[in-house]
Every structure is written in structure tokens, then in C-alpha cells.
PDB file of N, CA and C in Angstrom:
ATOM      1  N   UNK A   1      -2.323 -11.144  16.711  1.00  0.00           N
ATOM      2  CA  UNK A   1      -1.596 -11.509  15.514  1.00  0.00           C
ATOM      3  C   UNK A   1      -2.350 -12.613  14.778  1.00  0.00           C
ATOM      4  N   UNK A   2      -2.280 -12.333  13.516  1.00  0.00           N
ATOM      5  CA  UNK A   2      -3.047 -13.269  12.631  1.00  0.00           C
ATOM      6  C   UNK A   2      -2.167 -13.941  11.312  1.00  0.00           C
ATOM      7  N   UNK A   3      -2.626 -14.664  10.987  1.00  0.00           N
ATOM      8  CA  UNK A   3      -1.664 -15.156   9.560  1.00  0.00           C
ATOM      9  C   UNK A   3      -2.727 -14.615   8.484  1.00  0.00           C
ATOM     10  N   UNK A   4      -1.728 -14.460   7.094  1.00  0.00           N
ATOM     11  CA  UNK A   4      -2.504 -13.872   6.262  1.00  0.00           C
ATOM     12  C   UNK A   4      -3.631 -14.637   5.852  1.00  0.00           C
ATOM     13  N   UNK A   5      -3.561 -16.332   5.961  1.00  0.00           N
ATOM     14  CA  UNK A   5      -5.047 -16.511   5.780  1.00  0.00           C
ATOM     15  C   UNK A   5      -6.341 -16.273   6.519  1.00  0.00           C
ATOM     16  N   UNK A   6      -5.869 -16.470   7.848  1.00  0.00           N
ATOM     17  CA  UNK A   6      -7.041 -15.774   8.828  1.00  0.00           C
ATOM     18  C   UNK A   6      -7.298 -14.741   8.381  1.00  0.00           C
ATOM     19  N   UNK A   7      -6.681 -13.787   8.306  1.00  0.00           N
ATOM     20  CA  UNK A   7      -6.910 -12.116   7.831  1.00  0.00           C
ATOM     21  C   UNK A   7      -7.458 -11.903   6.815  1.00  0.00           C
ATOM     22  N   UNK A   8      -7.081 -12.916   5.845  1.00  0.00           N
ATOM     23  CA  UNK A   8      -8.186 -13.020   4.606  1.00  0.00           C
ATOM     24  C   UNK A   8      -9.469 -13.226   4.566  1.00  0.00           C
ATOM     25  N   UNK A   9      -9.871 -14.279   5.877  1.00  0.00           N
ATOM     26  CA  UNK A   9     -11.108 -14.367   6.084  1.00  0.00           C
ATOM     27  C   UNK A   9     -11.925 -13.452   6.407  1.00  0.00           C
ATOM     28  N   UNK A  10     -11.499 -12.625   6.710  1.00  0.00           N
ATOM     29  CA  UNK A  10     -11.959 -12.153   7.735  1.00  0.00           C
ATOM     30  C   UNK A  10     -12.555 -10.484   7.811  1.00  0.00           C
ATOM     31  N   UNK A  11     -11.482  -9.998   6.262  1.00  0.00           N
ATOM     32  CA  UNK A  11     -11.607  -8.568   5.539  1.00  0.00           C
ATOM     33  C   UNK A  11     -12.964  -7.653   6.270  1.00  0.00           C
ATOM     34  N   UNK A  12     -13.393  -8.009   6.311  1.00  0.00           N
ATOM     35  CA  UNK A  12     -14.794  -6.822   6.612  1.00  0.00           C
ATOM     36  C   UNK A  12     -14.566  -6.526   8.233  1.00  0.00           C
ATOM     37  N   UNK A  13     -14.269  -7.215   8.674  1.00  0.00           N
ATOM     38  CA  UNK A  13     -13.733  -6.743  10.250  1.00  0.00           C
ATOM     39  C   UNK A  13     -12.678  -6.072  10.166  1.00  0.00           C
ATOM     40  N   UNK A  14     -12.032  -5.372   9.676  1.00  0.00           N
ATOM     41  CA  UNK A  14     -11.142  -4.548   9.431  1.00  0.00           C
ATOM     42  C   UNK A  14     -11.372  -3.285   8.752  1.00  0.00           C
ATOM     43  N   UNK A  15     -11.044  -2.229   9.716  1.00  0.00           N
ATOM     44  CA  UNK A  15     -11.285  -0.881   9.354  1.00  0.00           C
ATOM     45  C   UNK A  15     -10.387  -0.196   8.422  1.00  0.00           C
ATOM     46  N   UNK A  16      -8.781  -0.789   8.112  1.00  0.00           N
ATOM     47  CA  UNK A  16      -8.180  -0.523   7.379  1.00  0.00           C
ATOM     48  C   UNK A  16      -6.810  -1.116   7.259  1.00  0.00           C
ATOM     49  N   UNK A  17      -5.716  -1.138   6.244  1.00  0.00           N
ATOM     50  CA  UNK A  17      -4.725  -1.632   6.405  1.00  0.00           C
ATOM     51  C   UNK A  17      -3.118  -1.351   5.865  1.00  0.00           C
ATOM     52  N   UNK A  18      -2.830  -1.642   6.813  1.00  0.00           N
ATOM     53  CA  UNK A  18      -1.235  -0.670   6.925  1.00  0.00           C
ATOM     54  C   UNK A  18      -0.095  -1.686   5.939  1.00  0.00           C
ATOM     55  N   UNK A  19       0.592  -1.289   5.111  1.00  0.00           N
ATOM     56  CA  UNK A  19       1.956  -1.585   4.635  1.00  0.00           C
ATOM     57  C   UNK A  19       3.089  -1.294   4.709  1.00  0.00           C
ATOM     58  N   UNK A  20       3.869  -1.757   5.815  1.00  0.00           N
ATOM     59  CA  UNK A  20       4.883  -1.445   6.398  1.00  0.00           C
ATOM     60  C   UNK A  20       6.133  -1.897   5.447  1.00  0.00           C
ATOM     61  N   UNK A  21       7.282  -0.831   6.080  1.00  0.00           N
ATOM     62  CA  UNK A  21       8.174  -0.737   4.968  1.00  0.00           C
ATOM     63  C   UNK A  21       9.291  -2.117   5.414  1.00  0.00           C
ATOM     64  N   UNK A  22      10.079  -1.340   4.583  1.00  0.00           N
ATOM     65  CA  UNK A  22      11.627  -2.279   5.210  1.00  0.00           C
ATOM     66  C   UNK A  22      11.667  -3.341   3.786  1.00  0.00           C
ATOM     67  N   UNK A  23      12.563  -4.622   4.133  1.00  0.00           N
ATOM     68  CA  UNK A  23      12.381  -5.771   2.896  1.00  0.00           C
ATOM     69  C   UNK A  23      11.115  -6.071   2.664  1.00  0.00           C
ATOM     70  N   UNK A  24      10.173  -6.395   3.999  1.00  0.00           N
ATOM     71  CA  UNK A  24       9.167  -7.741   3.649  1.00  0.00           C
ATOM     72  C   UNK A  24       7.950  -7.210   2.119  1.00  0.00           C
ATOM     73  N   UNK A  25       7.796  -5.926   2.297  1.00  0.00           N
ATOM     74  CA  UNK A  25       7.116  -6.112   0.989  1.00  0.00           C
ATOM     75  C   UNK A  25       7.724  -6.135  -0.424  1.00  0.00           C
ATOM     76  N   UNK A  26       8.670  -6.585  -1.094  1.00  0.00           N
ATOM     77  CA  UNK A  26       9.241  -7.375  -1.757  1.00  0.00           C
ATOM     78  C   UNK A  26       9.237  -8.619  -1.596  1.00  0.00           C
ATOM     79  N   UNK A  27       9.165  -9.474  -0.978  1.00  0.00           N
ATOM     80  CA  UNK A  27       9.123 -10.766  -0.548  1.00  0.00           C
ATOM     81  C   UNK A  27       7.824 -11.162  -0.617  1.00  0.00           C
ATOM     82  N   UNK A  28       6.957  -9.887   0.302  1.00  0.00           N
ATOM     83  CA  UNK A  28       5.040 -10.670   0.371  1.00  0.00           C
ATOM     84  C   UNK A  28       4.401  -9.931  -0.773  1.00  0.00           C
ATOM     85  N   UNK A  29       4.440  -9.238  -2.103  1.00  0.00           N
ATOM     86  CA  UNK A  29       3.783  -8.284  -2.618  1.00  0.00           C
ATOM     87  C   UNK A  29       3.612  -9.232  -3.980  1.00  0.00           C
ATOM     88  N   UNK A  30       3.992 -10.018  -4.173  1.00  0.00           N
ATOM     89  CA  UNK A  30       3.498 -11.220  -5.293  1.00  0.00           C
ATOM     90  C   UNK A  30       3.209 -12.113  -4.457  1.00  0.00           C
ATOM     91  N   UNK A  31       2.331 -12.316  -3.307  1.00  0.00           N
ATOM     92  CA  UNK A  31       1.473 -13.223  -2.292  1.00  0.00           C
ATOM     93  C   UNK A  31       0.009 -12.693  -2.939  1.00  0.00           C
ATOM     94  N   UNK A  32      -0.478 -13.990  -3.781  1.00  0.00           N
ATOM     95  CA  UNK A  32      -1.869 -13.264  -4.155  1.00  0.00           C
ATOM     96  C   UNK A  32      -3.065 -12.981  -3.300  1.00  0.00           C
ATOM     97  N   UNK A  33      -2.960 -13.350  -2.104  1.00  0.00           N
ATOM     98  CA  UNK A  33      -3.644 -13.500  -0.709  1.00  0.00           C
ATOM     99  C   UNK A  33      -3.426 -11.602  -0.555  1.00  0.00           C
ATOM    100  N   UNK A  34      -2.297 -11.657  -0.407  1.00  0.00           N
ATOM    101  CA  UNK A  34      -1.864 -10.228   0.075  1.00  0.00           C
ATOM    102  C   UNK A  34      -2.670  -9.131  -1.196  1.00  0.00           C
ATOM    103  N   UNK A  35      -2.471  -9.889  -2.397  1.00  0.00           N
ATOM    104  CA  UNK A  35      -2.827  -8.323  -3.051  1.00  0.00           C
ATOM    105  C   UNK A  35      -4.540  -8.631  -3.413  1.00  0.00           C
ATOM    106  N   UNK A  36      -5.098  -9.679  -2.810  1.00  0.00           N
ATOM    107  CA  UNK A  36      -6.698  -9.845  -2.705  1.00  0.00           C
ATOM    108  C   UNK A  36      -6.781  -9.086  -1.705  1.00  0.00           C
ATOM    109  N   UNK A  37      -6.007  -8.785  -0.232  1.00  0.00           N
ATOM    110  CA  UNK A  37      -6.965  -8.143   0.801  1.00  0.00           C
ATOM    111  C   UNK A  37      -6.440  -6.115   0.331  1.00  0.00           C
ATOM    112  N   UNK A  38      -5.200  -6.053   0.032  1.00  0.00           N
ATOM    113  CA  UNK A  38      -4.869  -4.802  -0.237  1.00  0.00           C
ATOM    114  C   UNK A  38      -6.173  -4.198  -1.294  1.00  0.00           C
ATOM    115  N   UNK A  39      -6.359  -5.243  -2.379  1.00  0.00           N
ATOM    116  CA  UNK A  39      -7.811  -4.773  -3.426  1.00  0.00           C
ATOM    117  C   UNK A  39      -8.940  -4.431  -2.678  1.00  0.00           C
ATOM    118  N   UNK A  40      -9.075  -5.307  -1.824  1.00  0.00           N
ATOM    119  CA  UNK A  40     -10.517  -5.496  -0.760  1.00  0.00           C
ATOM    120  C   UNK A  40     -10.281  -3.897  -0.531  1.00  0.00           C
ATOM    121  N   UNK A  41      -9.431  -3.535   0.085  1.00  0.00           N
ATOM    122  CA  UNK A  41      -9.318  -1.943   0.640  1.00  0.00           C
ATOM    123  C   UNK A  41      -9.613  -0.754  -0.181  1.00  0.00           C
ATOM    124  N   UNK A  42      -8.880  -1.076  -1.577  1.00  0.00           N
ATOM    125  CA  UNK A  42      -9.006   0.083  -2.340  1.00  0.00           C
ATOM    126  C   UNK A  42     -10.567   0.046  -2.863  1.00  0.00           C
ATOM    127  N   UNK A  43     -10.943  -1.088  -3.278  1.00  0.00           N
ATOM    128  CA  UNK A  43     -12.099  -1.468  -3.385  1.00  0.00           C
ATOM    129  C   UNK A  43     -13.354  -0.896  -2.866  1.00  0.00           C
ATOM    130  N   UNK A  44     -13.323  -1.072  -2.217  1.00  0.00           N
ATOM    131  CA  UNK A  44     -14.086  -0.915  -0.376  1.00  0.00           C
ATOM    132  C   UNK A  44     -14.264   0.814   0.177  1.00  0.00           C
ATOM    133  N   UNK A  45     -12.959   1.545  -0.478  1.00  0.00           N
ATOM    134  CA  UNK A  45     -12.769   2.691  -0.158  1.00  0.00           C
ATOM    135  C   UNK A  45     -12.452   2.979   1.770  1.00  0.00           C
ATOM    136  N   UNK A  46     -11.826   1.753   1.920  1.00  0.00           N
ATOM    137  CA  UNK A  46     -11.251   1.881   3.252  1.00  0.00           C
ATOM    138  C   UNK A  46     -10.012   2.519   3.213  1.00  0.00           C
ATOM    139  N   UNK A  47      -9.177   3.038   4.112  1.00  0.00           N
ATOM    140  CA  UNK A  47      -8.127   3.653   4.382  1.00  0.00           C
ATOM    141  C   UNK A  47      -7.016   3.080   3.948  1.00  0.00           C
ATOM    142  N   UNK A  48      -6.059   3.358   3.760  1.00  0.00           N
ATOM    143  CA  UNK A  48      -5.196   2.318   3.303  1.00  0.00           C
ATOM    144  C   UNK A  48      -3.617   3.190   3.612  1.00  0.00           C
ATOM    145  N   UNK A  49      -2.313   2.544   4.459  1.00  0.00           N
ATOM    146  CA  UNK A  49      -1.922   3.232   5.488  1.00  0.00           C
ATOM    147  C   UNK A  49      -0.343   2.980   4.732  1.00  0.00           C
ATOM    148  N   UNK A  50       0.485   3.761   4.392  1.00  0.00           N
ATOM    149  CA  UNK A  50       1.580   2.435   3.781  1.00  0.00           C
ATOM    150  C   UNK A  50       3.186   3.893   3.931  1.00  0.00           C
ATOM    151  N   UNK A  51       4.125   3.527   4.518  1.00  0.00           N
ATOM    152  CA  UNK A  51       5.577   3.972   4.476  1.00  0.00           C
ATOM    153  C   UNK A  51       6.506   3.205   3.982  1.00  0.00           C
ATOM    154  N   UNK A  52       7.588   3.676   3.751  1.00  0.00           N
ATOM    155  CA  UNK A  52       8.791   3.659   3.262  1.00  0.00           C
ATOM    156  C   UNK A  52       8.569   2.709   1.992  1.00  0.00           C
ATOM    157  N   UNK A  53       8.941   1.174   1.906  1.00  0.00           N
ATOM    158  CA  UNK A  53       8.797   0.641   1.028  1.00  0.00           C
ATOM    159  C   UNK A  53       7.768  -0.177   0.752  1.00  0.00           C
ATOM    160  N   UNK A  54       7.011   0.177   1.812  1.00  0.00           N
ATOM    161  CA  UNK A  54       5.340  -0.214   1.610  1.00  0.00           C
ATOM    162  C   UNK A  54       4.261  -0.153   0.481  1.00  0.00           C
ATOM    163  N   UNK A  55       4.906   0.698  -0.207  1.00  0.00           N
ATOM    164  CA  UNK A  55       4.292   1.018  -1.764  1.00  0.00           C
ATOM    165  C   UNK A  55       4.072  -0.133  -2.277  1.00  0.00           C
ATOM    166  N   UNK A  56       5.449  -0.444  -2.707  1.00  0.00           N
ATOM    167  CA  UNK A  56       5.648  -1.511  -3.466  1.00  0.00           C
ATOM    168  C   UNK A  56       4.356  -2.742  -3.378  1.00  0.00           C
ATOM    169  N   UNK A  57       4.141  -2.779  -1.905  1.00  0.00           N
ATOM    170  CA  UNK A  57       2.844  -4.049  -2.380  1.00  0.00           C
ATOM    171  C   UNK A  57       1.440  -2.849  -3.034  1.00  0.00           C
ATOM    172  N   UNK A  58       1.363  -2.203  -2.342  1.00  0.00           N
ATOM    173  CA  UNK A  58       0.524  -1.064  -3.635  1.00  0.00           C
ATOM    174  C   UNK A  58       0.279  -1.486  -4.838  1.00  0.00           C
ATOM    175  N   UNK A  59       1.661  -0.949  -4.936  1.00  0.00           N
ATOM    176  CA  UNK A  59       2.050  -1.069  -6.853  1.00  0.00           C
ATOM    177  C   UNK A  59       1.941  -1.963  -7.383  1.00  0.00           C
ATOM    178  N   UNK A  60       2.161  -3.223  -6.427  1.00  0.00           N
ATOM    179  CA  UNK A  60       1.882  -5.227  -7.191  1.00  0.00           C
ATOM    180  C   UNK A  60       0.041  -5.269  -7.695  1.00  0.00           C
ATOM    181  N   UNK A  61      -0.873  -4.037  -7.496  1.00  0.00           N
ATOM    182  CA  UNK A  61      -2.103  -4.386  -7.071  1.00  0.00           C
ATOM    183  C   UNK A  61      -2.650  -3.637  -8.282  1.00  0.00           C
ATOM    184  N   UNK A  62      -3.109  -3.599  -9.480  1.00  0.00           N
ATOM    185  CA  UNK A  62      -3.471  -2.860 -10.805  1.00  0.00           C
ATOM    186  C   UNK A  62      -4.379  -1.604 -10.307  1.00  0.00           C
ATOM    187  N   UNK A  63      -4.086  -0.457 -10.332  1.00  0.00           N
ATOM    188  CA  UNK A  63      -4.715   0.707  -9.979  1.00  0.00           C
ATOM    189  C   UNK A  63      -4.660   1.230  -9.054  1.00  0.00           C
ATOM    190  N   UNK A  64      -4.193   0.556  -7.532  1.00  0.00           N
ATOM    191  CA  UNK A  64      -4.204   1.164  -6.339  1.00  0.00           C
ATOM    192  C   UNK A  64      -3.514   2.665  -6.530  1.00  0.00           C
ATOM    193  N   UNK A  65      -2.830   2.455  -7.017  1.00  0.00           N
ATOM    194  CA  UNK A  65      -1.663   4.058  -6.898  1.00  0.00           C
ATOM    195  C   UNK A  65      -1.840   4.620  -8.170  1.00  0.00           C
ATOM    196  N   UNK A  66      -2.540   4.091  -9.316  1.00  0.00           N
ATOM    197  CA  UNK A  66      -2.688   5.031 -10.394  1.00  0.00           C
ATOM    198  C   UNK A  66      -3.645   6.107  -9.991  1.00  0.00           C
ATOM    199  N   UNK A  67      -3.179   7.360 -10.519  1.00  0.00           N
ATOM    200  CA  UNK A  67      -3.662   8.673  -9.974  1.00  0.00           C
ATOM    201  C   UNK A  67      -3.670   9.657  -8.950  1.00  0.00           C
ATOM    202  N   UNK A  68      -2.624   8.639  -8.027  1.00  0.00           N
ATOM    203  CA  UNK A  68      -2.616   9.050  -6.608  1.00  0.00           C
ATOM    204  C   UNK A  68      -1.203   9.825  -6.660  1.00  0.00           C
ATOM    205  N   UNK A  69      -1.158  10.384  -5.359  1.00  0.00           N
ATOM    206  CA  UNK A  69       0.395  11.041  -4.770  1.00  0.00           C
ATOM    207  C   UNK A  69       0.740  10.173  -3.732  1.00  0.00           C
ATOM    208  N   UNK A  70       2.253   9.892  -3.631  1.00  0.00           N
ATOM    209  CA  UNK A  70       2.427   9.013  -2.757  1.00  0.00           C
ATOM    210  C   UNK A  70       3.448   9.195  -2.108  1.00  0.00           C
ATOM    211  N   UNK A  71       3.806   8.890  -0.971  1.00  0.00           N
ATOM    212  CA  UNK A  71       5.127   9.558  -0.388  1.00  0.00           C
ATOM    213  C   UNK A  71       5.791   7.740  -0.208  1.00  0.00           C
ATOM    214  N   UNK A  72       6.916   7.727  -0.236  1.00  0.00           N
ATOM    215  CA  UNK A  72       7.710   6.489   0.454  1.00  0.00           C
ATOM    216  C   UNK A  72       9.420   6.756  -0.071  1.00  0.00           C
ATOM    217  N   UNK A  73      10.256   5.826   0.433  1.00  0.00           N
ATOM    218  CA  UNK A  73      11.377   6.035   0.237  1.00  0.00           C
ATOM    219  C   UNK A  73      11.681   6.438  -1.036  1.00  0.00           C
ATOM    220  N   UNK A  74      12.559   7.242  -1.342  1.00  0.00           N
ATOM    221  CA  UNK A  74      13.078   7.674  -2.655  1.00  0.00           C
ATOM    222  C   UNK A  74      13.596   6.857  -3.802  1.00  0.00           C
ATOM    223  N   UNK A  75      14.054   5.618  -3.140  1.00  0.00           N
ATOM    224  CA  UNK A  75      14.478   4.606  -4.360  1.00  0.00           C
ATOM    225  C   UNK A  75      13.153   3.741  -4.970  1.00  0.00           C
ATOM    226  N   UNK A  76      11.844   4.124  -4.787  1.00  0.00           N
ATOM    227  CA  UNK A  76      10.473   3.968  -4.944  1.00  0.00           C
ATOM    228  C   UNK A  76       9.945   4.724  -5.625  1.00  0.00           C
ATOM    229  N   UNK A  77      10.778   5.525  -6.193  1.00  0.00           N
ATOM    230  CA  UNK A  77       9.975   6.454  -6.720  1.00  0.00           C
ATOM    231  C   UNK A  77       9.556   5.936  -8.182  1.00  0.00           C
ATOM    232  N   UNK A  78      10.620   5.631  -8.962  1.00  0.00           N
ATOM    233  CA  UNK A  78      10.757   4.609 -10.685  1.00  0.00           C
ATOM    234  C   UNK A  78       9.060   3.965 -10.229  1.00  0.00           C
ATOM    235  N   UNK A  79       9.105   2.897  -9.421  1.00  0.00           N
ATOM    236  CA  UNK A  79       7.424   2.239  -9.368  1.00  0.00           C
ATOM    237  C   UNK A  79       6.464   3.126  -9.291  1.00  0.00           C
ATOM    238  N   UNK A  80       7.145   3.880  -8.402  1.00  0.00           N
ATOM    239  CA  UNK A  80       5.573   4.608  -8.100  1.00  0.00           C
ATOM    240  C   UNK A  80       4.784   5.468  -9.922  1.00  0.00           C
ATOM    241  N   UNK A  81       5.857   5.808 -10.398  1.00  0.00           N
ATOM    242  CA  UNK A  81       5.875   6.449 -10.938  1.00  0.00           C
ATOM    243  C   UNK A  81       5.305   5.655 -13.100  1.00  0.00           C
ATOM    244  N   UNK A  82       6.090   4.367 -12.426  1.00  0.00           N
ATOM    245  CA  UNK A  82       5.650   3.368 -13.806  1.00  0.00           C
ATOM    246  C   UNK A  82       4.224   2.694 -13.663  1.00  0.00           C
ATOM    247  N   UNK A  83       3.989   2.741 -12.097  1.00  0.00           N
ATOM    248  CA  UNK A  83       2.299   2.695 -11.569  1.00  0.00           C
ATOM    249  C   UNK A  83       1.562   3.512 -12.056  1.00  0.00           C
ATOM    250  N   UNK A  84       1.517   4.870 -12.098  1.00  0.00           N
ATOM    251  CA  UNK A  84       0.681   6.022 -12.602  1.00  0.00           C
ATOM    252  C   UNK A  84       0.657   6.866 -11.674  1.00  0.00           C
ATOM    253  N   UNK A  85       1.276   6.624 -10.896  1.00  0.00           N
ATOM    254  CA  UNK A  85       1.089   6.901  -9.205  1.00  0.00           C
ATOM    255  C   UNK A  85       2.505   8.752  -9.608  1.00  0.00           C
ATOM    256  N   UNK A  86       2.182   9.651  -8.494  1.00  0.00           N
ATOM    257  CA  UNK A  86       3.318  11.175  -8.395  1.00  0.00           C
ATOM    258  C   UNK A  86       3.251  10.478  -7.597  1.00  0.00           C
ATOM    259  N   UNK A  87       4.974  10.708  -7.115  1.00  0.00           N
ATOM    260  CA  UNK A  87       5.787  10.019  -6.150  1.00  0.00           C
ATOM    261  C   UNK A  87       5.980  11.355  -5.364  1.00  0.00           C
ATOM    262  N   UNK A  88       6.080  11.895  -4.043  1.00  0.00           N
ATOM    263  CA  UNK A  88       6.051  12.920  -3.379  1.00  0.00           C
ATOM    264  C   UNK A  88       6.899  13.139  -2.272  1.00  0.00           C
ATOM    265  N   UNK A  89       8.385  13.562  -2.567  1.00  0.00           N
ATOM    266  CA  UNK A  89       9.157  13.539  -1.428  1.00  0.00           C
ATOM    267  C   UNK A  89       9.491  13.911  -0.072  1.00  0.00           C
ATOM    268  N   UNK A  90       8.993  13.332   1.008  1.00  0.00           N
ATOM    269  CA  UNK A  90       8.549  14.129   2.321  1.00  0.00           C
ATOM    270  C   UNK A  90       9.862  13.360   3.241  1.00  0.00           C
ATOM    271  N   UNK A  91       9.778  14.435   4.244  1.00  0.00           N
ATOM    272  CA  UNK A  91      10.545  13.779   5.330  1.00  0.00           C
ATOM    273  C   UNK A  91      10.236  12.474   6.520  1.00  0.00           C
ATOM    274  N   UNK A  92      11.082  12.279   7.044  1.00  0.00           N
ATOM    275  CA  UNK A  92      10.769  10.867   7.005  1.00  0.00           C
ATOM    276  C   UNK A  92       9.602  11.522   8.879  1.00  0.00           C
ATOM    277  N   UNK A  93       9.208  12.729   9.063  1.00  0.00           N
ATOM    278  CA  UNK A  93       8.314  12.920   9.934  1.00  0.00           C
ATOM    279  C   UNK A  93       7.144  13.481   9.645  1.00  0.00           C
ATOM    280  N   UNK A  94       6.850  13.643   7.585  1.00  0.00           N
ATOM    281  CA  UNK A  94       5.687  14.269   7.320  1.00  0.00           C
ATOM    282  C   UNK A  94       4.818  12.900   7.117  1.00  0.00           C
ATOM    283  N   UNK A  95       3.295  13.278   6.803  1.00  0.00           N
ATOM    284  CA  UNK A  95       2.784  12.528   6.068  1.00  0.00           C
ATOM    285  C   UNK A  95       1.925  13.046   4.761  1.00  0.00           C
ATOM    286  N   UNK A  96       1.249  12.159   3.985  1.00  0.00           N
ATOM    287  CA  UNK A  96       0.416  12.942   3.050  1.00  0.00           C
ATOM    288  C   UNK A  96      -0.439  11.970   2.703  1.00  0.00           C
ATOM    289  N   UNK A  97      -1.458  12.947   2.571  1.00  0.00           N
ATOM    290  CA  UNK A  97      -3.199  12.024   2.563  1.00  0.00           C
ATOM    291  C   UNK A  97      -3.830  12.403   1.332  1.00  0.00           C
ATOM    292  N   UNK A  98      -3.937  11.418   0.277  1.00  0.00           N
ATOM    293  CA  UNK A  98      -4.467  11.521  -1.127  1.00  0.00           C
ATOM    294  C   UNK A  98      -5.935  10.581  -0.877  1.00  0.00           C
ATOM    295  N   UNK A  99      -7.146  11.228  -0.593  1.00  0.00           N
ATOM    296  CA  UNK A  99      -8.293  10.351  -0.573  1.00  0.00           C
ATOM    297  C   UNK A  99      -8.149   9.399   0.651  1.00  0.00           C
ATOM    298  N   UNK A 100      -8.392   8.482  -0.096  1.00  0.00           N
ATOM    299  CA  UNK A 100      -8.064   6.828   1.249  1.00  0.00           C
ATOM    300  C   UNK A 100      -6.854   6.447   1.463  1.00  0.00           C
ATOM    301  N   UNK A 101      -5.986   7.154   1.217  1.00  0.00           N
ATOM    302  CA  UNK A 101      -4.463   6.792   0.617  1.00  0.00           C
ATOM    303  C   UNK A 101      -3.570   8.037   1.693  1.00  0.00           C
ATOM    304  N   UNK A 102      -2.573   7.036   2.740  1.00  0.00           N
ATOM    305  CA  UNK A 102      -2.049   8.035   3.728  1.00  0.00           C
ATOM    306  C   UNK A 102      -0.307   7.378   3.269  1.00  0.00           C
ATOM    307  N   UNK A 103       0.198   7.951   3.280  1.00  0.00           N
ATOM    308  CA  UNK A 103       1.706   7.791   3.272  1.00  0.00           C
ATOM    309  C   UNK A 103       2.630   8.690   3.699  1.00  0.00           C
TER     310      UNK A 103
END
């Protein structure tokens, strides 16, 4: 376990990175730390791993989800969708892989 500034340091040692759902990304997705290492990824063309309301720090990040398909909870869809981002409704045991982009 790391804190987000360690983790910041540290970006290139990391093969990719996950955005897990639930509240916290509402809370951490205007953390500019957070949407420097999420850029690092899209950037980078590393993997980038994200469910339910995990988008949302996505969407805090200018372009990550424009153009993409994205699966996450259904009340996500309005962002995904004011992002540039097709919002893609799957069950909560599918997944879907757009490029570097798994949801």
C-alpha cells in the first residue's frame, strides 16, 4: 500500500491502473495528483482498468474517455456521455475492452 504521493513518484513502475468504484471516486477525482497519474496512463498508452463508478475519475481527466466505449454503473452514463465517451450497458459479470481501456 502506497499513498497517492508515493505512487506519484513513482508512475513508470507501474504497469497499469485500476479505478475502483463505489463513493471514493467522487471524493478523489478533483485530487490533481490523481488525475496527473490517471493522464500518465492514458498518455503512456498503459492499460487503464476502471468499474462501476470508477469512470467518473476518467471523466475528471480531458480526453481519457472521449471516443471510447465504456461500461460502468448506469447512473454514469449522463458523464460518460457529456465526456464524449458511448456509455455501454453490461452486466455487472461482463467486461469490455476499448484499446487500453477495460471496464
Amino acid at each position: 500500500n502506497k499513498t497517492f504521493a508515493d505512487a506519484e513518484k513513482q508512475l513508470d513502475q507501474y504497469d497499469a491502473v485500476y479505478c475502483a468504484g463505489g463513493r471514493g471516486p467522487e471524493y478523489i477525482r478533483t485530487d490533481k495528483r490523481i488525475q496527473a497519474m490517471v493522464r500518465h496512463f492514458h498518455e503512456t498508452r498503459k492499460p487503464i482498468f476502471t468499474i462501476c463508478h470508477g469512470v467518473q475519475i476518467l471523466i475528471a481527466v480531458d480526453g481519457v474517455v472521449r471516443g471510447k466505449k465504456v461500461g460502468a454503473l448506469a447512473a454514469c452514463e449522463p458523464e460518460v456521455t457529456l465526456a464524449g465517451g458511448t456509455y455501454i450497458d453490461l452486466s455487472p459479470t461482463e467486461a469490455y475492452v476499448d484499446g487500453t481501456m477495460v471496464s
